[in-house]
PDB file of N, CA and C in Angstrom:
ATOM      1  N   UNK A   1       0.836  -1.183   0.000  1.00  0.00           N
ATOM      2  CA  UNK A   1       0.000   0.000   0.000  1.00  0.00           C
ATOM      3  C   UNK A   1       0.874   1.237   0.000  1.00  0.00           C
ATOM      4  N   UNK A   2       0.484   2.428  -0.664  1.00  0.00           N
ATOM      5  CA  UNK A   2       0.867   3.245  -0.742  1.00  0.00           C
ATOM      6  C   UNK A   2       0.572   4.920   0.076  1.00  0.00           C
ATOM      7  N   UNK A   3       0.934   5.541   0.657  1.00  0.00           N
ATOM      8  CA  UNK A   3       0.633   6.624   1.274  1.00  0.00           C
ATOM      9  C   UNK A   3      -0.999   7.282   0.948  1.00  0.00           C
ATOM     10  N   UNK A   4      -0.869   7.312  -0.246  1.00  0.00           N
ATOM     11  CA  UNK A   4      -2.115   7.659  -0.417  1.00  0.00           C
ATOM     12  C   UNK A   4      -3.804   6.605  -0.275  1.00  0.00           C
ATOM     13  N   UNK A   5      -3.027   5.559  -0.126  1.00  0.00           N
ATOM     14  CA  UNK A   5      -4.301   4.174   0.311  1.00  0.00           C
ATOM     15  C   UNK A   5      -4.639   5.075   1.931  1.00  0.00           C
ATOM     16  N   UNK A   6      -4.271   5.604   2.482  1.00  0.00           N
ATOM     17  CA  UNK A   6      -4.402   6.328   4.073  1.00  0.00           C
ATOM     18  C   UNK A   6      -4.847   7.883   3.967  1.00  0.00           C
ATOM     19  N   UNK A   7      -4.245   8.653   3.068  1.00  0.00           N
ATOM     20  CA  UNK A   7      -4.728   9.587   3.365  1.00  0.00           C
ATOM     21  C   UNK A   7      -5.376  10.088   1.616  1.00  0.00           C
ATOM     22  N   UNK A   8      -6.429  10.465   1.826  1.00  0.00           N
ATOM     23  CA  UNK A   8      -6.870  10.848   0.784  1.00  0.00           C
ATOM     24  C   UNK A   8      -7.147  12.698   0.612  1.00  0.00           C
ATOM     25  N   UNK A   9      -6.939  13.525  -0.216  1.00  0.00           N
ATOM     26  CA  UNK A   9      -6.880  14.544  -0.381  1.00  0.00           C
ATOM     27  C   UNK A   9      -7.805  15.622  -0.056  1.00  0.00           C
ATOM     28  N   UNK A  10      -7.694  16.614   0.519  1.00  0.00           N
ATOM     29  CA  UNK A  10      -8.424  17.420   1.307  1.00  0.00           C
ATOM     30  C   UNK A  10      -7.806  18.362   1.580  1.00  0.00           C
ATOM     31  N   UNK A  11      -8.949  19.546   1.487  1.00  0.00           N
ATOM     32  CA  UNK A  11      -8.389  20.694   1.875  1.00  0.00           C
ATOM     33  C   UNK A  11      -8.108  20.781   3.809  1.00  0.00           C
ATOM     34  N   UNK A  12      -7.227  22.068   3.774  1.00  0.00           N
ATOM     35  CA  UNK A  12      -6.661  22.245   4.948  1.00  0.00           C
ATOM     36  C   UNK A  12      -8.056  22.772   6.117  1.00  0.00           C
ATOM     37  N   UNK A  13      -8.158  21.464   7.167  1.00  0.00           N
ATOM     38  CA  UNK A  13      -9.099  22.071   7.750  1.00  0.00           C
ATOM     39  C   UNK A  13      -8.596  22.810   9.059  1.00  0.00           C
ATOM     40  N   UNK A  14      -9.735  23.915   9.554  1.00  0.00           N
ATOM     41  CA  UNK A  14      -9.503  24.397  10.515  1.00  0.00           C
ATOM     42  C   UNK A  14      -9.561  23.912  12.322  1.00  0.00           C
ATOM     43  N   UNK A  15      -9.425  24.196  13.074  1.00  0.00           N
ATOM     44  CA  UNK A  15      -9.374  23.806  14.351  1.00  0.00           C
ATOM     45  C   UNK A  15     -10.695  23.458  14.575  1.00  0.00           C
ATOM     46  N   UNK A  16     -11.455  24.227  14.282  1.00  0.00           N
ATOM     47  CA  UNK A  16     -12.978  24.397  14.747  1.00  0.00           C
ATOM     48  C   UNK A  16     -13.498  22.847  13.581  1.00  0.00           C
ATOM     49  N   UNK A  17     -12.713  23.014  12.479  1.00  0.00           N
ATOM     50  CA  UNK A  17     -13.636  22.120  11.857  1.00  0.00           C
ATOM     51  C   UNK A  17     -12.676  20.628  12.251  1.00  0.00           C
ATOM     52  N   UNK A  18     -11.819  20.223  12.320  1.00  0.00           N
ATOM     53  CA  UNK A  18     -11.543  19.308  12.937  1.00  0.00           C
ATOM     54  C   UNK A  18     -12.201  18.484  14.264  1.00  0.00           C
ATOM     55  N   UNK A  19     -12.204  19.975  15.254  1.00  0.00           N
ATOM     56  CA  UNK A  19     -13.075  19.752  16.279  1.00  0.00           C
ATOM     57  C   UNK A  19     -14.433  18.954  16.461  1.00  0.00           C
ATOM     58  N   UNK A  20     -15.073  19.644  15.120  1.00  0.00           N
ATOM     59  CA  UNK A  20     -16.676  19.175  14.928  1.00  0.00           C
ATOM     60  C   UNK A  20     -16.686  17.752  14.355  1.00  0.00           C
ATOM     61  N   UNK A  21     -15.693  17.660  13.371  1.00  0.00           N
ATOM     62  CA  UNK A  21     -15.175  15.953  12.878  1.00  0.00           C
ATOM     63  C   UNK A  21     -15.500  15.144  14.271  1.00  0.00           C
ATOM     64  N   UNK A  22     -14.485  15.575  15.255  1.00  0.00           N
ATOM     65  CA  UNK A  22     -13.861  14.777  16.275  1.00  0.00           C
ATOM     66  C   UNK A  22     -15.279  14.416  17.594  1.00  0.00           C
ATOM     67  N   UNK A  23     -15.925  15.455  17.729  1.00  0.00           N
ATOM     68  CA  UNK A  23     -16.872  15.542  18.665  1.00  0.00           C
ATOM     69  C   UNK A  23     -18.024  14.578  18.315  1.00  0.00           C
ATOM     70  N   UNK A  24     -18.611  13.860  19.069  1.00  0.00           N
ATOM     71  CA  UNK A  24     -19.665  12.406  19.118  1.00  0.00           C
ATOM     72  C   UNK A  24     -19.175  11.192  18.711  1.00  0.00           C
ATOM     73  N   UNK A  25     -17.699  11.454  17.961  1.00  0.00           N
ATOM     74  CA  UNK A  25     -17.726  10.051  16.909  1.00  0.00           C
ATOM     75  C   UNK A  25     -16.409   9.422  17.996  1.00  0.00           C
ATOM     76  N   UNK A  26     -16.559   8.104  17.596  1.00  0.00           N
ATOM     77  CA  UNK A  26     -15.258   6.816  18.885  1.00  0.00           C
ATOM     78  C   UNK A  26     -13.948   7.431  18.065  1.00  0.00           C
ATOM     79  N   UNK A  27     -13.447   7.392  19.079  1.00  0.00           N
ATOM     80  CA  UNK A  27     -11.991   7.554  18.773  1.00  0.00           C
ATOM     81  C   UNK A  27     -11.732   6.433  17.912  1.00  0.00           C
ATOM     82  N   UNK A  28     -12.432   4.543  17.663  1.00  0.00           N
ATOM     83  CA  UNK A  28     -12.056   3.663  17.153  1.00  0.00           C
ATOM     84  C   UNK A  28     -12.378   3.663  15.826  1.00  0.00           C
ATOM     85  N   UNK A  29     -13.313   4.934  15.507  1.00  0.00           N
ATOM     86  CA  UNK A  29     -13.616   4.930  14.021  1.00  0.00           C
ATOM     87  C   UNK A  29     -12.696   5.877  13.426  1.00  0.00           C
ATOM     88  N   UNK A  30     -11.514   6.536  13.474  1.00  0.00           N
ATOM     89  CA  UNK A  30     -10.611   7.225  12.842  1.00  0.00           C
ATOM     90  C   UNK A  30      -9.481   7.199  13.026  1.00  0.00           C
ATOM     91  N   UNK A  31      -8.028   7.623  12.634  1.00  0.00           N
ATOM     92  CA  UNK A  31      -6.825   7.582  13.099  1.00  0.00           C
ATOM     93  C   UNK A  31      -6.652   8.897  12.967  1.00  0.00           C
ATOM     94  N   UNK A  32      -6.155   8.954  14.576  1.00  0.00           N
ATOM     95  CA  UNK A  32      -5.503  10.430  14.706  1.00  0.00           C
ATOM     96  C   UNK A  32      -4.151  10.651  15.095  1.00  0.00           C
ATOM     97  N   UNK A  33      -3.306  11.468  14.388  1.00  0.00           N
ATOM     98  CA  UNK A  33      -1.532  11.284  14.381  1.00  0.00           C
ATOM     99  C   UNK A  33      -1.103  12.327  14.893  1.00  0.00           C
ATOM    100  N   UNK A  34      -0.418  12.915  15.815  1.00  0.00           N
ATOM    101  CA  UNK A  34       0.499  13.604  15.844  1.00  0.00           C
ATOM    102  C   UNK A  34       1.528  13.245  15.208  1.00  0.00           C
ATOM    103  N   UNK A  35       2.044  14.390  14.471  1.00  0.00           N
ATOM    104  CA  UNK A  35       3.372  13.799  13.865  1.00  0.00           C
ATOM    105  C   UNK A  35       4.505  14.751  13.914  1.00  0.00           C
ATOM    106  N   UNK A  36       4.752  15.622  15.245  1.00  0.00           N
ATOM    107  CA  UNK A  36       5.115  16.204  16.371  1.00  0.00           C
ATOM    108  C   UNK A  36       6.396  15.459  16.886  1.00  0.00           C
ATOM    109  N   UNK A  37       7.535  16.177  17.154  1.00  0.00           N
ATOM    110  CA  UNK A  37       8.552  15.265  17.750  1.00  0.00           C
ATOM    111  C   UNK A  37       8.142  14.521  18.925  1.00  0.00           C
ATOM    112  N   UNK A  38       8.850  13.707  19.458  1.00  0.00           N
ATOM    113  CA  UNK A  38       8.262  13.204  21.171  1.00  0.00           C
ATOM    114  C   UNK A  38       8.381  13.739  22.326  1.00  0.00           C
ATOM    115  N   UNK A  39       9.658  15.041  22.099  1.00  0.00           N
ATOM    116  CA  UNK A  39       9.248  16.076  23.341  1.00  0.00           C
ATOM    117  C   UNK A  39       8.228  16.738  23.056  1.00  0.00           C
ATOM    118  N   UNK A  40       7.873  16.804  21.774  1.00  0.00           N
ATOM    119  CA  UNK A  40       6.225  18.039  21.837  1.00  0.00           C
ATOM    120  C   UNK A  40       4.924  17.287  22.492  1.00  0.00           C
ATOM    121  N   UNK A  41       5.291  16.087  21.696  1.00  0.00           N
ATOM    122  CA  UNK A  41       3.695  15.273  21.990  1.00  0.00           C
ATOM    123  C   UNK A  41       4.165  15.129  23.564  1.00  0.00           C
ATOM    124  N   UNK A  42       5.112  14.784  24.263  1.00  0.00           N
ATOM    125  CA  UNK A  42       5.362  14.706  25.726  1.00  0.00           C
ATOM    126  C   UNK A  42       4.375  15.946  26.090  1.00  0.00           C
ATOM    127  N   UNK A  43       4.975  16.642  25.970  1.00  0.00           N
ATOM    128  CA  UNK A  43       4.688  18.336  26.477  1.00  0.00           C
ATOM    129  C   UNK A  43       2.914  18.059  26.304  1.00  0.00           C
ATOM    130  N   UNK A  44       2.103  18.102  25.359  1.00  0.00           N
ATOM    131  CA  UNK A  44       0.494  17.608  25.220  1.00  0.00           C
ATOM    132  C   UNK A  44       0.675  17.627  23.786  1.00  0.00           C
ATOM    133  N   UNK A  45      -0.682  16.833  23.986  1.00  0.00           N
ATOM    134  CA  UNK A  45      -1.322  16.281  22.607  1.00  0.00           C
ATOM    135  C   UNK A  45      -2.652  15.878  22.331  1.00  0.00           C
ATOM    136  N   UNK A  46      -3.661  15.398  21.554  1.00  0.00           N
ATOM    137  CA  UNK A  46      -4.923  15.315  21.670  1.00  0.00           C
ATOM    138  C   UNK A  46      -4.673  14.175  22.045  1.00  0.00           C
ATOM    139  N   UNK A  47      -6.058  13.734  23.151  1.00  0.00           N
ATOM    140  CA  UNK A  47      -6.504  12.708  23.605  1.00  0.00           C
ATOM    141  C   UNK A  47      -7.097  11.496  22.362  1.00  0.00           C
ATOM    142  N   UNK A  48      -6.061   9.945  22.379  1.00  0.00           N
ATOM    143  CA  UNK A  48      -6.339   9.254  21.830  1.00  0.00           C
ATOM    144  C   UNK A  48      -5.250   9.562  20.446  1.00  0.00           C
ATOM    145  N   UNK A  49      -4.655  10.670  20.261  1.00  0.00           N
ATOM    146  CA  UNK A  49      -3.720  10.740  19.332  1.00  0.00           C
ATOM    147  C   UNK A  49      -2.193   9.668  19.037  1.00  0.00           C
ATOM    148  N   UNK A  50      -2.236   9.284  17.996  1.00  0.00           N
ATOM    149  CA  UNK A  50      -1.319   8.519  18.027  1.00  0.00           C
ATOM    150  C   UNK A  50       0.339   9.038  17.805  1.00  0.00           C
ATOM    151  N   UNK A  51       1.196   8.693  18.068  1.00  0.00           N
ATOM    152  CA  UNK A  51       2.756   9.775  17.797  1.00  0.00           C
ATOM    153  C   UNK A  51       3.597   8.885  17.011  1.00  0.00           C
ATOM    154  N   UNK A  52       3.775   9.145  15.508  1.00  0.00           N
ATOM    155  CA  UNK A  52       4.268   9.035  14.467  1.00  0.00           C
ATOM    156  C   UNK A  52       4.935  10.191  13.589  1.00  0.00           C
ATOM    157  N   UNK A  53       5.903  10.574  14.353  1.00  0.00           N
ATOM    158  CA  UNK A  53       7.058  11.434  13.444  1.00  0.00           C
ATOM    159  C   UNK A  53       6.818  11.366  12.456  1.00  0.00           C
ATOM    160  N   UNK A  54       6.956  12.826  12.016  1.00  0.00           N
ATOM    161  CA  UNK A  54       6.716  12.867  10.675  1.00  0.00           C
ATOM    162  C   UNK A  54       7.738  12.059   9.673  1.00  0.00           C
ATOM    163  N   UNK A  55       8.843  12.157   9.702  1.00  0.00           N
ATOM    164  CA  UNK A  55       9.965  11.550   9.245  1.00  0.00           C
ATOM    165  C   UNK A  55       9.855   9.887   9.514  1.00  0.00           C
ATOM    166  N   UNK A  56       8.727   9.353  10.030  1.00  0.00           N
ATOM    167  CA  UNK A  56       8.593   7.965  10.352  1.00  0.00           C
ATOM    168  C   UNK A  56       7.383   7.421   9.850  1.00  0.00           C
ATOM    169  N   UNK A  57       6.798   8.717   9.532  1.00  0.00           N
ATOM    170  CA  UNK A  57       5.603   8.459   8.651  1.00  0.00           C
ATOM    171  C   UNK A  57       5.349   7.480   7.635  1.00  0.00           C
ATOM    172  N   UNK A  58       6.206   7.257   6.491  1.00  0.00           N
ATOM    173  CA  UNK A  58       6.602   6.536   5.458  1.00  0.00           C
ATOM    174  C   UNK A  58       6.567   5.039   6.220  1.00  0.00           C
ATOM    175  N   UNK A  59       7.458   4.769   7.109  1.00  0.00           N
ATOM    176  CA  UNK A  59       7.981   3.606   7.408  1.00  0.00           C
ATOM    177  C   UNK A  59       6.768   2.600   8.692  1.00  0.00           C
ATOM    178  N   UNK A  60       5.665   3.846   8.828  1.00  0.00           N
ATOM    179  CA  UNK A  60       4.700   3.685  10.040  1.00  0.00           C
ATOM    180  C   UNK A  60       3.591   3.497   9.239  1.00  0.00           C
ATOM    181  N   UNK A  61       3.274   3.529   8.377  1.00  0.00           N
ATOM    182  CA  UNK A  61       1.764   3.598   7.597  1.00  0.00           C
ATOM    183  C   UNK A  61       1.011   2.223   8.299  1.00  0.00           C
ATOM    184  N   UNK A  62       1.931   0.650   8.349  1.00  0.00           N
ATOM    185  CA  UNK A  62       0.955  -0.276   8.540  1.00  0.00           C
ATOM    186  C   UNK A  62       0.462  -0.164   9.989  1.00  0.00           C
ATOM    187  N   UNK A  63       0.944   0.682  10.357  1.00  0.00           N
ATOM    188  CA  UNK A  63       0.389   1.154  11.794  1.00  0.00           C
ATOM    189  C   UNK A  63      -1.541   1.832  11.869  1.00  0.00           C
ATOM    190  N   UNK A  64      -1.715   2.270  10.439  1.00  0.00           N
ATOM    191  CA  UNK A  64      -3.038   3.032  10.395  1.00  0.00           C
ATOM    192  C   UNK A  64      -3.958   1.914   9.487  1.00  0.00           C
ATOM    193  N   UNK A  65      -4.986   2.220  10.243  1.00  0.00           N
ATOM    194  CA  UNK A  65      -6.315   1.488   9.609  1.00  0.00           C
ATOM    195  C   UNK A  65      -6.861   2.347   7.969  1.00  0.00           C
ATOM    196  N   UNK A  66      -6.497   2.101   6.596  1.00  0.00           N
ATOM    197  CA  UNK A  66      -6.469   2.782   5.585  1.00  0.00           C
ATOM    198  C   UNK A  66      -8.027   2.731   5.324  1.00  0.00           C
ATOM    199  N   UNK A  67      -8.491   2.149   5.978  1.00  0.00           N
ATOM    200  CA  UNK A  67     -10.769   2.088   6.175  1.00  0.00           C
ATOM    201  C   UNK A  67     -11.073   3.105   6.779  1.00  0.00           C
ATOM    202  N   UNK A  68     -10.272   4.128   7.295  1.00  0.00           N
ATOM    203  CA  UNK A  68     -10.363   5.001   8.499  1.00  0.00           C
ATOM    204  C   UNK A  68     -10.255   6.148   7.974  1.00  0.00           C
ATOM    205  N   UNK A  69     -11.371   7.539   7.913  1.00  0.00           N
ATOM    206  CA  UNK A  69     -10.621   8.748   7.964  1.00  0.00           C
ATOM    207  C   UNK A  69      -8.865   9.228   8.770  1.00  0.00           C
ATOM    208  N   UNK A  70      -8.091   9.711   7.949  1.00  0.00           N
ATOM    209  CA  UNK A  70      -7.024  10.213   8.942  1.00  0.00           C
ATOM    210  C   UNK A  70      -6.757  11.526   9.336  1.00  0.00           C
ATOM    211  N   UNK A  71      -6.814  11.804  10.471  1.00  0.00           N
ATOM    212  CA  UNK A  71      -6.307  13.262  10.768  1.00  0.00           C
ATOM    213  C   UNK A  71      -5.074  13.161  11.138  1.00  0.00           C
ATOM    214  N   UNK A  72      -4.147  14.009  10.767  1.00  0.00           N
ATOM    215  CA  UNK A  72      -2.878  14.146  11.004  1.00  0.00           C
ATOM    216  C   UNK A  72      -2.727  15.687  11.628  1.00  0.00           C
ATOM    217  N   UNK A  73      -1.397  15.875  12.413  1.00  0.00           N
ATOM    218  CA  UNK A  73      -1.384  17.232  13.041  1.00  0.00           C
ATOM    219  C   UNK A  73      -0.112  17.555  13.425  1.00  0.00           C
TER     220      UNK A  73
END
């Protein structure tokens, strides 16, 4: 599979609209990434977010459910 089997193309959403994504629905129906070094995500991060460097991204994909909306951050 290829990067794009996970994330499919979309414009840049905002906080607020992410938010509204995120609000009622299980955390088990989407993948959510920080992709934040590990002192940032240390420091906080969203609840249920997963921490996949960006630079590890490539090599982490079979880590994400590609059935799944992805938010990345």
């Amino acid at each position: 599979m290829g990067l794009m089997d996970y994330f499919k193309p979309v414009s840049a959403w905002s906080v607020d609209q992410v938010r509204e994504f995120l609000k009622g629905r299980d955390p088990a129906d989407y993948n959510l990434v920080d992709v934040r070094q590990p002192e940032e995500y240390a420091q906080v991060h969203l609840p249920g977010a997963r921490l996949i460097p960006l630079g590890e991204l490539t090599k982490r994909m079979a880590e994400l459910n590609p059935g799944k909306p992805t938010i990345a951050y």
